[in-house]
C-alpha atoms as a PDB file:
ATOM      1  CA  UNK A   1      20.500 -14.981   0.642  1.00  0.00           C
ATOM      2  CA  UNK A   2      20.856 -11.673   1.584  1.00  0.00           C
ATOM      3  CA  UNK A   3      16.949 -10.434   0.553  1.00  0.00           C
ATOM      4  CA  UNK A   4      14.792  -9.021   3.185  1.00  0.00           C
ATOM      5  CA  UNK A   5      13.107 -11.744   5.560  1.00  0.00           C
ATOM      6  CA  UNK A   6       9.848 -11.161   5.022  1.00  0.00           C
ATOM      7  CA  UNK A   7       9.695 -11.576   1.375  1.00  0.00           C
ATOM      8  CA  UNK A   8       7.923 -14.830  -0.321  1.00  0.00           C
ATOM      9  CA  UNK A   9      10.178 -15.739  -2.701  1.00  0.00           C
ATOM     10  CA  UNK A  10       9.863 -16.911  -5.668  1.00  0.00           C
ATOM     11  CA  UNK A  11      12.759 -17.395  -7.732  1.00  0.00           C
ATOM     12  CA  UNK A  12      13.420 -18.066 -12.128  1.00  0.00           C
ATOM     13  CA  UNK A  13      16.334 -19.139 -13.163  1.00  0.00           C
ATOM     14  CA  UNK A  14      17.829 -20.250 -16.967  1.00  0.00           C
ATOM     15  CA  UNK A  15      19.305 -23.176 -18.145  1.00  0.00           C
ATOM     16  CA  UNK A  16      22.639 -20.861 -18.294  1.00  0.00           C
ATOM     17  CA  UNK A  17      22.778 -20.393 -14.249  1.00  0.00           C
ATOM     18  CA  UNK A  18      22.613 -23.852 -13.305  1.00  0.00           C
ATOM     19  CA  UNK A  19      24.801 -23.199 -10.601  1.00  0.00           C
ATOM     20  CA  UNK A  20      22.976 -20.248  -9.682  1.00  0.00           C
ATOM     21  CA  UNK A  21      19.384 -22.191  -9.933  1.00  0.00           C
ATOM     22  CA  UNK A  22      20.809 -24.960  -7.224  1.00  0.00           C
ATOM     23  CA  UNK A  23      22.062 -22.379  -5.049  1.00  0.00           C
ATOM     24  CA  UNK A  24      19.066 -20.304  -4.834  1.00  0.00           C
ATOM     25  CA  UNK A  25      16.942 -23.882  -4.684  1.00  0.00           C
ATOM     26  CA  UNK A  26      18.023 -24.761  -1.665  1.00  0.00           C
ATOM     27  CA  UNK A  27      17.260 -21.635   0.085  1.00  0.00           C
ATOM     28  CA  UNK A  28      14.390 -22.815   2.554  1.00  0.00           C
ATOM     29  CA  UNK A  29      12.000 -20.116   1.332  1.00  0.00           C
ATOM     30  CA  UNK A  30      12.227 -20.423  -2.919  1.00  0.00           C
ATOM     31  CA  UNK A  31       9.761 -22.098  -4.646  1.00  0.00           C
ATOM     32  CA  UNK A  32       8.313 -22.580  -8.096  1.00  0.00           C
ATOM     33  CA  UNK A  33      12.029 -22.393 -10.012  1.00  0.00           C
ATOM     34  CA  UNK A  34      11.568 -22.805 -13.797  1.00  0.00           C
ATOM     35  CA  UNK A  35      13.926 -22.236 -16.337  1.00  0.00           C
ATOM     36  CA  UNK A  36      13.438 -18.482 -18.561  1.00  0.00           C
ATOM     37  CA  UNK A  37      14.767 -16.678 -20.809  1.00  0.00           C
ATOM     38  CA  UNK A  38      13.388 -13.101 -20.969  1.00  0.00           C
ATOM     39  CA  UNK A  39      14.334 -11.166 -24.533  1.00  0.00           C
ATOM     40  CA  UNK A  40      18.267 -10.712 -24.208  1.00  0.00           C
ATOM     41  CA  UNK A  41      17.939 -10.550 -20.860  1.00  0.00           C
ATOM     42  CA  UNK A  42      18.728 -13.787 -18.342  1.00  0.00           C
ATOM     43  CA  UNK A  43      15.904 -13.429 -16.037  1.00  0.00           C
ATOM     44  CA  UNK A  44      17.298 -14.612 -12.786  1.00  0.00           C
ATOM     45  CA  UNK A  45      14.748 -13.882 -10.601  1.00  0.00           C
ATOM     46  CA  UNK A  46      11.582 -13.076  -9.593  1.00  0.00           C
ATOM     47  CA  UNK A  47       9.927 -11.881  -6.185  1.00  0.00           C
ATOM     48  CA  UNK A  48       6.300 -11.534  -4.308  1.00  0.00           C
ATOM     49  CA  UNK A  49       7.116  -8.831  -2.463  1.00  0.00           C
ATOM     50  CA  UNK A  50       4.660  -7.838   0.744  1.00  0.00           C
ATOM     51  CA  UNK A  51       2.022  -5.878  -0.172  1.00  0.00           C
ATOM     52  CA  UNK A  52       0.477  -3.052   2.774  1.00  0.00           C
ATOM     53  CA  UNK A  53      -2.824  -2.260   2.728  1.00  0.00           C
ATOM     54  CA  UNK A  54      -2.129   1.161   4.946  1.00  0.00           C
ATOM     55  CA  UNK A  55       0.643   3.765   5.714  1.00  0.00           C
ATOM     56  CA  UNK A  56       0.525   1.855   9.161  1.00  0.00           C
ATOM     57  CA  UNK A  57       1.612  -1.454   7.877  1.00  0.00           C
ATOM     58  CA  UNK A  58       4.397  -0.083   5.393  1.00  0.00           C
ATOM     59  CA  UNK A  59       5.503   2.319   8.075  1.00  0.00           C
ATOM     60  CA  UNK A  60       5.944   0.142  11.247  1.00  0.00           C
ATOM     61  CA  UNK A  61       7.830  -2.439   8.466  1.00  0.00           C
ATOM     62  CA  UNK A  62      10.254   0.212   7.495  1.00  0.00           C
ATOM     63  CA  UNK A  63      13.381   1.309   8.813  1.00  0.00           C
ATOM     64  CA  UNK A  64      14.063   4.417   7.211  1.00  0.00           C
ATOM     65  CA  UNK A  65      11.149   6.474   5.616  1.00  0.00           C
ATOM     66  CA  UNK A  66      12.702   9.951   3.642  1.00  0.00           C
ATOM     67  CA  UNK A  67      12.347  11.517   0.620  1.00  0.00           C
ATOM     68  CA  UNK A  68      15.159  11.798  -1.313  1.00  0.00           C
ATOM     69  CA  UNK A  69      17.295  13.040  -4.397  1.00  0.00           C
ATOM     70  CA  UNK A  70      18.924  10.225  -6.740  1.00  0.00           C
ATOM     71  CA  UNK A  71      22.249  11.443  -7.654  1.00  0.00           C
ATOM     72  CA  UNK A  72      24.002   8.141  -8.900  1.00  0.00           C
ATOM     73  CA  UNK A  73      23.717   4.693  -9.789  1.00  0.00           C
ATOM     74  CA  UNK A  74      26.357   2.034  -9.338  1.00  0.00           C
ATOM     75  CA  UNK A  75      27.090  -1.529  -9.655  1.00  0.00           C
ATOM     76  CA  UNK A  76      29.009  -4.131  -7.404  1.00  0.00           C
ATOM     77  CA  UNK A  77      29.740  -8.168  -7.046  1.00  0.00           C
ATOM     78  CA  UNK A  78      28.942  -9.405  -3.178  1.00  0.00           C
ATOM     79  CA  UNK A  79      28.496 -12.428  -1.478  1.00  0.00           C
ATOM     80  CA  UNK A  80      25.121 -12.826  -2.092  1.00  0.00           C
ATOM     81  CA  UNK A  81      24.933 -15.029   0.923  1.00  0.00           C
ATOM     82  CA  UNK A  82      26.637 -12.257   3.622  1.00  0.00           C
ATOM     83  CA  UNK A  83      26.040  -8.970   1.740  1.00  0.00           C
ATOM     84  CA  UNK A  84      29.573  -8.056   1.847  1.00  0.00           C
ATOM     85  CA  UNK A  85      32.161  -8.001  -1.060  1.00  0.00           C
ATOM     86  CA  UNK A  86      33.400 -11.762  -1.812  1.00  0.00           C
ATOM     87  CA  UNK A  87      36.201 -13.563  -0.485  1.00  0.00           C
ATOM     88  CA  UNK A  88      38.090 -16.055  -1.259  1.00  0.00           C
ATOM     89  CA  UNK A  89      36.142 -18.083   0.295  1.00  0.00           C
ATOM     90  CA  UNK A  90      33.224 -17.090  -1.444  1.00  0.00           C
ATOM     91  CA  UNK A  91      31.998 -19.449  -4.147  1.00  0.00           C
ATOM     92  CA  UNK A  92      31.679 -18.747  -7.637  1.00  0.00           C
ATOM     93  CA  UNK A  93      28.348 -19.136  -8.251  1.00  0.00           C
ATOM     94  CA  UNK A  94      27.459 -16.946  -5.053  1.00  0.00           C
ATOM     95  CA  UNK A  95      29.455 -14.032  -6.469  1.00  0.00           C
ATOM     96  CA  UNK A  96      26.411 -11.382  -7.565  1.00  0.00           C
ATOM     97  CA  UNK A  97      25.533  -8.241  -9.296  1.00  0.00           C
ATOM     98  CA  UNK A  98      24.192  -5.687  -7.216  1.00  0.00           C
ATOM     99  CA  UNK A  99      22.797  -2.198  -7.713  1.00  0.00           C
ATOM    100  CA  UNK A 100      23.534   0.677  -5.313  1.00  0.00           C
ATOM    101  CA  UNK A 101      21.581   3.788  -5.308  1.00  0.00           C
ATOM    102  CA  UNK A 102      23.437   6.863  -3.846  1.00  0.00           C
ATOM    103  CA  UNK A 103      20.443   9.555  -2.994  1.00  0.00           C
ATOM    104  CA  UNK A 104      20.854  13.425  -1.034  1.00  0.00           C
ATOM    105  CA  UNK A 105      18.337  13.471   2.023  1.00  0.00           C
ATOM    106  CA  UNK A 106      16.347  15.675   1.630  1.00  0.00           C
ATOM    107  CA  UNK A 107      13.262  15.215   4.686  1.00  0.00           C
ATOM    108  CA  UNK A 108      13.228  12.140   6.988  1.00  0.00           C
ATOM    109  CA  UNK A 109      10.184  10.942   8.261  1.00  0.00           C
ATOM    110  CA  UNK A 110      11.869   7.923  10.209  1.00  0.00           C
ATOM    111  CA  UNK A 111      15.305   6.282  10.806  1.00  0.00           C
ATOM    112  CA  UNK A 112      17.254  10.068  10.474  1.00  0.00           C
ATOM    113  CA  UNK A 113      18.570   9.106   7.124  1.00  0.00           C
ATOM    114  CA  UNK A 114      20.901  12.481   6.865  1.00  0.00           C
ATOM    115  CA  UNK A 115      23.325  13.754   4.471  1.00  0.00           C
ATOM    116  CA  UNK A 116      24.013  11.664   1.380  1.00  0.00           C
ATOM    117  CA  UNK A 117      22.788   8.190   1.551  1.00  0.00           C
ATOM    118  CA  UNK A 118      22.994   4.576  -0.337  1.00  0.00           C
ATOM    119  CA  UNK A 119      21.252   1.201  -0.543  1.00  0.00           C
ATOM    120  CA  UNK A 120      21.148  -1.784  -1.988  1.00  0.00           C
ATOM    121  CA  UNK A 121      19.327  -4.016  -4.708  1.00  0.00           C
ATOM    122  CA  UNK A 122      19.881  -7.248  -6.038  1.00  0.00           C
ATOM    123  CA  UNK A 123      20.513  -7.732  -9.175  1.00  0.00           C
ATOM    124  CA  UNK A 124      20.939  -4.763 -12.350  1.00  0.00           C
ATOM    125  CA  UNK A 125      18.875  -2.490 -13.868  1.00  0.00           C
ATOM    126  CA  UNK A 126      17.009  -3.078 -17.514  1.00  0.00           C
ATOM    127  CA  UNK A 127      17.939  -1.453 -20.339  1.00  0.00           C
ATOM    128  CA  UNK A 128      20.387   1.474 -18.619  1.00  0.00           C
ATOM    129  CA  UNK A 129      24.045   1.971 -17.915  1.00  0.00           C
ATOM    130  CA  UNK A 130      24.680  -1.516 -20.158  1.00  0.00           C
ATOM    131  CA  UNK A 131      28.901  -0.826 -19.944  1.00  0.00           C
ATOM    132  CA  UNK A 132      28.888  -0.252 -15.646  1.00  0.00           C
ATOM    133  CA  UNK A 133      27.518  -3.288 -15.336  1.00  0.00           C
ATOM    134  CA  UNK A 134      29.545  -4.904 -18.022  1.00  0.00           C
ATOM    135  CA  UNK A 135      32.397  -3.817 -15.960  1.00  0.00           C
ATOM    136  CA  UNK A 136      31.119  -4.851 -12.753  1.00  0.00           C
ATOM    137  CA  UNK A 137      30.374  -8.277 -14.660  1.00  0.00           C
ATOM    138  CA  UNK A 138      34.134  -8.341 -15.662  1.00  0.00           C
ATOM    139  CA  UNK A 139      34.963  -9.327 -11.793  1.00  0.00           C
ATOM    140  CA  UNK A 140      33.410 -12.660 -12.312  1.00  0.00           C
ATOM    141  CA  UNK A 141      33.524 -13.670 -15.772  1.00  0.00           C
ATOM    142  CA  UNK A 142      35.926 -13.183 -18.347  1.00  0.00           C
ATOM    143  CA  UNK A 143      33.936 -12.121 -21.516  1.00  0.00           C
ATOM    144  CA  UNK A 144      30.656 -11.058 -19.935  1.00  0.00           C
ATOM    145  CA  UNK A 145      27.500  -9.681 -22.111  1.00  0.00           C
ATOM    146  CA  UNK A 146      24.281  -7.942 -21.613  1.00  0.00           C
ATOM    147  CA  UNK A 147      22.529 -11.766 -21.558  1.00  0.00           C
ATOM    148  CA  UNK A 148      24.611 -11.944 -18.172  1.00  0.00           C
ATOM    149  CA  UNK A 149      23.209  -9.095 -16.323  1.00  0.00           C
ATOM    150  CA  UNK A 150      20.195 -10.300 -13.894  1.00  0.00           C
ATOM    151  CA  UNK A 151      17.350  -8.743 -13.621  1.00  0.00           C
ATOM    152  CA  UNK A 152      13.827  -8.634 -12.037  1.00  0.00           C
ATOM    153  CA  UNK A 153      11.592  -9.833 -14.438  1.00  0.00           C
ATOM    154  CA  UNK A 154       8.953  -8.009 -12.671  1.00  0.00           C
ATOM    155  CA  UNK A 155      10.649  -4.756 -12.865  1.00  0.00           C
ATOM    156  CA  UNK A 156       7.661  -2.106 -12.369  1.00  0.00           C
ATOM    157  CA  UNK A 157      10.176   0.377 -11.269  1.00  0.00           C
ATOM    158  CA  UNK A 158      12.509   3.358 -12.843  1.00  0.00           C
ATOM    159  CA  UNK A 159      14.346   5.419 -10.231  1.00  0.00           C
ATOM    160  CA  UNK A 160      16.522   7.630 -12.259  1.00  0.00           C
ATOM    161  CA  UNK A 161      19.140  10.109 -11.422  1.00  0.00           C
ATOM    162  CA  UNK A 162      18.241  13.354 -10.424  1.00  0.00           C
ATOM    163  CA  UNK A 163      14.618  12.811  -9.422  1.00  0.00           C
ATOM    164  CA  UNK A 164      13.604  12.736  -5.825  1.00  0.00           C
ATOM    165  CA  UNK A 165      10.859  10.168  -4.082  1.00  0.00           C
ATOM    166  CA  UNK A 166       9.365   9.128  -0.885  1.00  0.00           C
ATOM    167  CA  UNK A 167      11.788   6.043   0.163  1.00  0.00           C
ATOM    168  CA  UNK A 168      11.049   3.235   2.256  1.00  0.00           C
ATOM    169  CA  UNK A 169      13.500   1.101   3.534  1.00  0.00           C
ATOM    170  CA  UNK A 170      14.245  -2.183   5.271  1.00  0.00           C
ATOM    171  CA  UNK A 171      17.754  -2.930   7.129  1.00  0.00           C
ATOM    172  CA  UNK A 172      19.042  -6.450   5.930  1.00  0.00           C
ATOM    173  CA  UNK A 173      21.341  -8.361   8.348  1.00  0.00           C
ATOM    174  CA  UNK A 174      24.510  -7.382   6.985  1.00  0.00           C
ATOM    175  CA  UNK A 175      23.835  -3.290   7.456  1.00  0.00           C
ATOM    176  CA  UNK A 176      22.637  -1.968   4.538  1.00  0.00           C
ATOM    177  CA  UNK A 177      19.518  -1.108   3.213  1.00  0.00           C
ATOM    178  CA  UNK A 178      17.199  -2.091   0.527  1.00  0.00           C
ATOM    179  CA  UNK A 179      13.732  -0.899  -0.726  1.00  0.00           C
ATOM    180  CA  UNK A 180      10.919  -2.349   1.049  1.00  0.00           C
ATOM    181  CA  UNK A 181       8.738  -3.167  -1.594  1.00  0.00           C
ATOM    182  CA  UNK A 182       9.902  -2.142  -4.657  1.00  0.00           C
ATOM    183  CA  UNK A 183       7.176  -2.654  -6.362  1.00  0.00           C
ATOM    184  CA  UNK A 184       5.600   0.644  -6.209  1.00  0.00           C
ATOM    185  CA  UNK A 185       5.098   1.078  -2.722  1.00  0.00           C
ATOM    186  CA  UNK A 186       8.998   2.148  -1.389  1.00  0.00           C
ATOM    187  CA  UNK A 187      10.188   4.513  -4.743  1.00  0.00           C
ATOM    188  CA  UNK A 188       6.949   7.266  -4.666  1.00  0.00           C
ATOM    189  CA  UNK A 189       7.970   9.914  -7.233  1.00  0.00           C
ATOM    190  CA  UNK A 190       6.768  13.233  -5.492  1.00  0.00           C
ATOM    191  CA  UNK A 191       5.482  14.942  -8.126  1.00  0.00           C
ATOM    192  CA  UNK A 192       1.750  13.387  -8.093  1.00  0.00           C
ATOM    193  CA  UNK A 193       0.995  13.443  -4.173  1.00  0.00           C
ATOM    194  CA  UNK A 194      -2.515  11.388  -4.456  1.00  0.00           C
ATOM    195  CA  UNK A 195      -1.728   8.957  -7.177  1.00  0.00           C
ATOM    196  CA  UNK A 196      -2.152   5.178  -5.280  1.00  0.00           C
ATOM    197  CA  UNK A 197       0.513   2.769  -6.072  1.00  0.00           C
ATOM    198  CA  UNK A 198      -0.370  -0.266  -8.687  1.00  0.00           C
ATOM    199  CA  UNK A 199      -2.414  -1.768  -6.090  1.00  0.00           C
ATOM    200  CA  UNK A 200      -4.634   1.164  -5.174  1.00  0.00           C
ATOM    201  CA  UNK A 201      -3.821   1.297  -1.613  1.00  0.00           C
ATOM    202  CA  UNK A 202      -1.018   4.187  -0.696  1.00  0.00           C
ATOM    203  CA  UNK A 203       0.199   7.881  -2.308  1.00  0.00           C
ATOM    204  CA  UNK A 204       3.144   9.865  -1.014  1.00  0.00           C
ATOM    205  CA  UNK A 205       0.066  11.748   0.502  1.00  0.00           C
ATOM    206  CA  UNK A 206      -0.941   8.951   2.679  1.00  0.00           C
ATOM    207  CA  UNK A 207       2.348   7.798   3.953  1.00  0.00           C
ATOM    208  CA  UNK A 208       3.923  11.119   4.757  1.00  0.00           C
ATOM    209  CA  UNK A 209       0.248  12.291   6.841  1.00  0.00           C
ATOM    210  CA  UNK A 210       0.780   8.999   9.191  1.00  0.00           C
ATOM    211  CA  UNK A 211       3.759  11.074  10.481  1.00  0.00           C
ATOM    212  CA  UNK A 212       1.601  13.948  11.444  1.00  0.00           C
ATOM    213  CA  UNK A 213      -0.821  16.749   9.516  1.00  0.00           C
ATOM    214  CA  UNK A 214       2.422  18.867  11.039  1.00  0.00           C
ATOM    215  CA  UNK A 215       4.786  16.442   8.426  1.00  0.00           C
ATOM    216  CA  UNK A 216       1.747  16.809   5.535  1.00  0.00           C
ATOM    217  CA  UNK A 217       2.200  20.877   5.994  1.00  0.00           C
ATOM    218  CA  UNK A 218       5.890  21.014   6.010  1.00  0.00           C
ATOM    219  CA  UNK A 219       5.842  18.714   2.955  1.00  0.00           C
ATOM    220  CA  UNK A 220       3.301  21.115   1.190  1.00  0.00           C
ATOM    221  CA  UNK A 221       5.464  24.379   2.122  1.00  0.00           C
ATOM    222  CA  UNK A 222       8.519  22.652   0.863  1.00  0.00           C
ATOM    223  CA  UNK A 223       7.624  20.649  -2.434  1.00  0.00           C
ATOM    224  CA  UNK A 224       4.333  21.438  -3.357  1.00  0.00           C
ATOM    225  CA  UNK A 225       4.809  26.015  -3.401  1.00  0.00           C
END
């Protein structure tokens, strides 16, 4: 599964992706399926990301470290098992919806991330662009409908067009990049420098300083005047 390796997985399925609940069963690391549904939503998963304690941890883990501008959201089917488009090779039931996130460079801090950049997540978004995905749906099933769109059920992040964060990234094995953690500690809006993620432990402040006071400054100059 093409997720990054050091994520404890934990994976929920419904009764309506049996196929889907076998294949992601047998993955050596997924534990604890049970069967959900989540409003008119199928909730297909659900991940323990990593959590870091310091700008140390989350920085040595990522591959990429910039902030950003979001200029568009996408949606596409890939293997989920190589993390390129499917075959025809490529089983049904490994056929998945993905979300790519198309963002300007703006600073890097680590990776040089230039020019206009885009990464990967699995699975759709809640409650936004409802027809792209439809559409992107329309590759794998005939008639689908907002029940088939998977999504985190843990979704504690928005990154909308047009705003700019502090990314973190990690490189999966097929080339592309995802977020890190996305639960609030890859996707730091920039506008509130010392506000600590959900868990209390990092702020765009922190992670851009273990790059340098120098980095901190520029940052100020830049954003903050």
């Amino acid at each position: 599964m093409i997720l990054p390796k050091h994520l404890k997985k934990h994976f929920k399925t419904t009764l309506a992706l049996l196929l889907s609940a076998c294949i992601l069963s047998a993955c050596s690391e997924a534990t604890n399926i049970d069967w959900e549904i989540s409003g008119d939503y199928l909730t297909l998963f659900s991940l323990q990301y990593e959590v870091f304690e310091t700008p140390d941890e989350l920085a040595d883990m990522a591959d990429m470290v910039f902030i950003g501008k979001v200029k568009s959201l996408s949606f596409e089917i890939l293997d989920v098992y190589t993390g390129f488009p499917p075959t025809a090779q490529t089983e049904e039931h490994d056929k998945m919806l993905y979300t790519n996130y198309t963002v300007e460079v703006l600073t890097s801090y680590k990776g040089g991330a230039s020019g206009t950049f885009t990464f990967k997540e699995y699975g759709g978004v809640r409650d936004r662009y409802i027809d792209e995905q439809i559409i992107a749906l329309m590759k794998v099933k005939e008639h689908p409908t907002i029940s088939d769109i998977p999504v985190d059920e843990n979704e504690n992040y928005i990154i909308e067009e047009e705003h700019t964060y502090l990314f973190s990234l990690y490189k999966l094995d097929s080339g592309s990049f995802c977020l890190l953690n996305p639960d609030k500690q890859s996707a730091f809006p920039i506008e509130n420098v010392e506000e600590k993620d959900q868990y209390g432990y990092l702020s765009v402040k922190d992670v851009i300083s273990h790059f340098g006071d120098d980095k901190w400054k520029e940052f100020e100059a830049e954003y903050m005047n």
